[in-house]
Protein backbone atom coordinates (compact mmCIF):
# COMPACT_ATOMS: atom_id res chain seq x y z
CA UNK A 1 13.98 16.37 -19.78
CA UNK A 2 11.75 15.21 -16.53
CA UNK A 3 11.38 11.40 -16.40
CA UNK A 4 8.00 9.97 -15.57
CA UNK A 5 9.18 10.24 -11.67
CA UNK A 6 10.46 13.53 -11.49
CA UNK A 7 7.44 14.50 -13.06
CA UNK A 8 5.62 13.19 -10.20
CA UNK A 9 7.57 14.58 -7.06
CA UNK A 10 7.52 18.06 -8.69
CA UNK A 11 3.87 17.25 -8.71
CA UNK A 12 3.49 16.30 -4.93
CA UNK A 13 6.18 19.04 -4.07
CA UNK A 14 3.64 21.78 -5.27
CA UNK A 15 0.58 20.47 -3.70
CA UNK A 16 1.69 19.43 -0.52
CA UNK A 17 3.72 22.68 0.09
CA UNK A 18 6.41 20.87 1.34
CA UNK A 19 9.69 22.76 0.97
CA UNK A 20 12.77 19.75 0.46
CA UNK A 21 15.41 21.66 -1.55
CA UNK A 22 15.61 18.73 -3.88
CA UNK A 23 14.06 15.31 -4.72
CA UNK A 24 16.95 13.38 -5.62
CA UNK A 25 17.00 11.25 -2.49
CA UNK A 26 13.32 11.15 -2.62
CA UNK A 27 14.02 9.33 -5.60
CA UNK A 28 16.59 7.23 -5.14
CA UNK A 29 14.32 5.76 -2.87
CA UNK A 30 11.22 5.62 -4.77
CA UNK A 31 13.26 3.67 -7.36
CA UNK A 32 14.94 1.24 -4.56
CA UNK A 33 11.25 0.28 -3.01
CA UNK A 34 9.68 -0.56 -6.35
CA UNK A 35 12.86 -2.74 -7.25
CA UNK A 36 12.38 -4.61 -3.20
CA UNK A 37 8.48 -4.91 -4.48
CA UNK A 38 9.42 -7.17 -7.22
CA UNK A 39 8.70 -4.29 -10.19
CA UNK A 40 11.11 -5.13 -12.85
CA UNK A 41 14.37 -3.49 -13.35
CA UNK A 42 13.86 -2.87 -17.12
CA UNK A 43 10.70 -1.02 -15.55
CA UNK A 44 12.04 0.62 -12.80
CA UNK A 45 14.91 2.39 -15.36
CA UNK A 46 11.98 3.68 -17.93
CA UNK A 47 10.38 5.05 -14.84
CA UNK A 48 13.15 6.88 -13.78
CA UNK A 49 14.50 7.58 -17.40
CA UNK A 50 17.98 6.03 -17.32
CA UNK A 51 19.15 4.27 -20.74
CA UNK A 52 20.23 1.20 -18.70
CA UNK A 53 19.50 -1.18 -16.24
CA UNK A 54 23.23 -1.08 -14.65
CA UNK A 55 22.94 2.70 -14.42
CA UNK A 56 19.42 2.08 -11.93
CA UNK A 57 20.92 -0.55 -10.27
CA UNK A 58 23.79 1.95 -9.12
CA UNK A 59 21.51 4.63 -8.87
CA UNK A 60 19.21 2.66 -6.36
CA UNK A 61 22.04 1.22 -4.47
CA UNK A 62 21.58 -1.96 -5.20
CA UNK A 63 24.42 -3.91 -4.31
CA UNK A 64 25.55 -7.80 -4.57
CA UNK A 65 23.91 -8.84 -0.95
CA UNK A 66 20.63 -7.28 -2.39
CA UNK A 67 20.99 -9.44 -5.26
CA UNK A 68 21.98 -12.73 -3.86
CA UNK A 69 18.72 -11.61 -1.29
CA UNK A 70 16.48 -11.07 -4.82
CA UNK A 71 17.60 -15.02 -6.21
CA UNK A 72 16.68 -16.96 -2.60
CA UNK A 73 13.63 -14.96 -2.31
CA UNK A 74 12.59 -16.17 -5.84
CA UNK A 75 14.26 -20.06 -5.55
CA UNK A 76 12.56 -19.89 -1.68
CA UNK A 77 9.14 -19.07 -3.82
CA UNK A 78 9.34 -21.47 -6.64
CA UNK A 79 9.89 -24.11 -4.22
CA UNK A 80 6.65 -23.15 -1.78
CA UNK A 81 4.92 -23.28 -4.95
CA UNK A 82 5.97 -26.84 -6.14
CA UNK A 83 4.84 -28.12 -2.68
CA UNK A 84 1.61 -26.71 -3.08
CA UNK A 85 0.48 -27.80 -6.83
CA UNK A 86 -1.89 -31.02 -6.19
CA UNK A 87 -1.80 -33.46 -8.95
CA UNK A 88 -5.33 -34.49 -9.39
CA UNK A 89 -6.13 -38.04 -11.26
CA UNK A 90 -7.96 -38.14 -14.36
CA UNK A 91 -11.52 -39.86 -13.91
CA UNK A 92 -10.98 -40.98 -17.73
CA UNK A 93 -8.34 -43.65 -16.35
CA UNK A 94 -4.76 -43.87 -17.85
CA UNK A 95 -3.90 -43.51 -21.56
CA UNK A 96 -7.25 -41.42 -21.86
C-alpha cells in the first residue's frame, strides 16, 4: 500500500525522468521539512502512512536537540506575541 507521499514521488519520478533508484531518502526528508515548517506530527505520520507518531519521529530523525529546538521556538513566539497585543480602553468607562 503507497501512502499519500509515495504516491507523489512515484508521480514526480515518472514525469521528470529522473532515474534515483529509490525514494526513501527523498522521503525521509520530505517528512523532516514539513515537521521544521511547523506541520503537525499527527499530520506528517498520515502523510507518510505510519500508525504512529513515535514511528515518524524516528523515521524523520528527529532527535531530542530538535525537540528542545521545537519548545523555545514556540515559548520564544508566545512571548513576541504577548509584547505585541495592545490593550485598548473602553470609551464606555469602567464597569460598562
Amino acid at each position: 500500500m503507497l501512502s499519500a507521499l509515495d504516491a507523489v514521488l512515484d508521480r514526480l519520478k515518472r514525469e521528470s525522468g529522473i532515474g534515483f533508484k529509490g525514494h526513501h531518502t527523498l522521503r525521509r526528508t520530505g517528512g523532516r521539512l514539513m515537521w521544521q515548517e511547523g506541520v503537525a506530527i499527527e499530520t506528517v505520520a498520515s502523510i507518510m502512512g505510519h500508525e504512529t507518531t513515535e514511528m515518524t519521529l524516528r523515521h524523520i530523525g528527529v532527535n531530542l536537540d530538535d525537540r528542545a529546538k521545537a519548545f523555545q521556538t514556540v515559548r520564544e513566539a508566545r512571548i513576541q506575541r504577548a509584547k505585541s497585543v495592545e490593550i485598548v480602553p473602553s470609551e464606555q468607562g469602567p464597569g460598562v
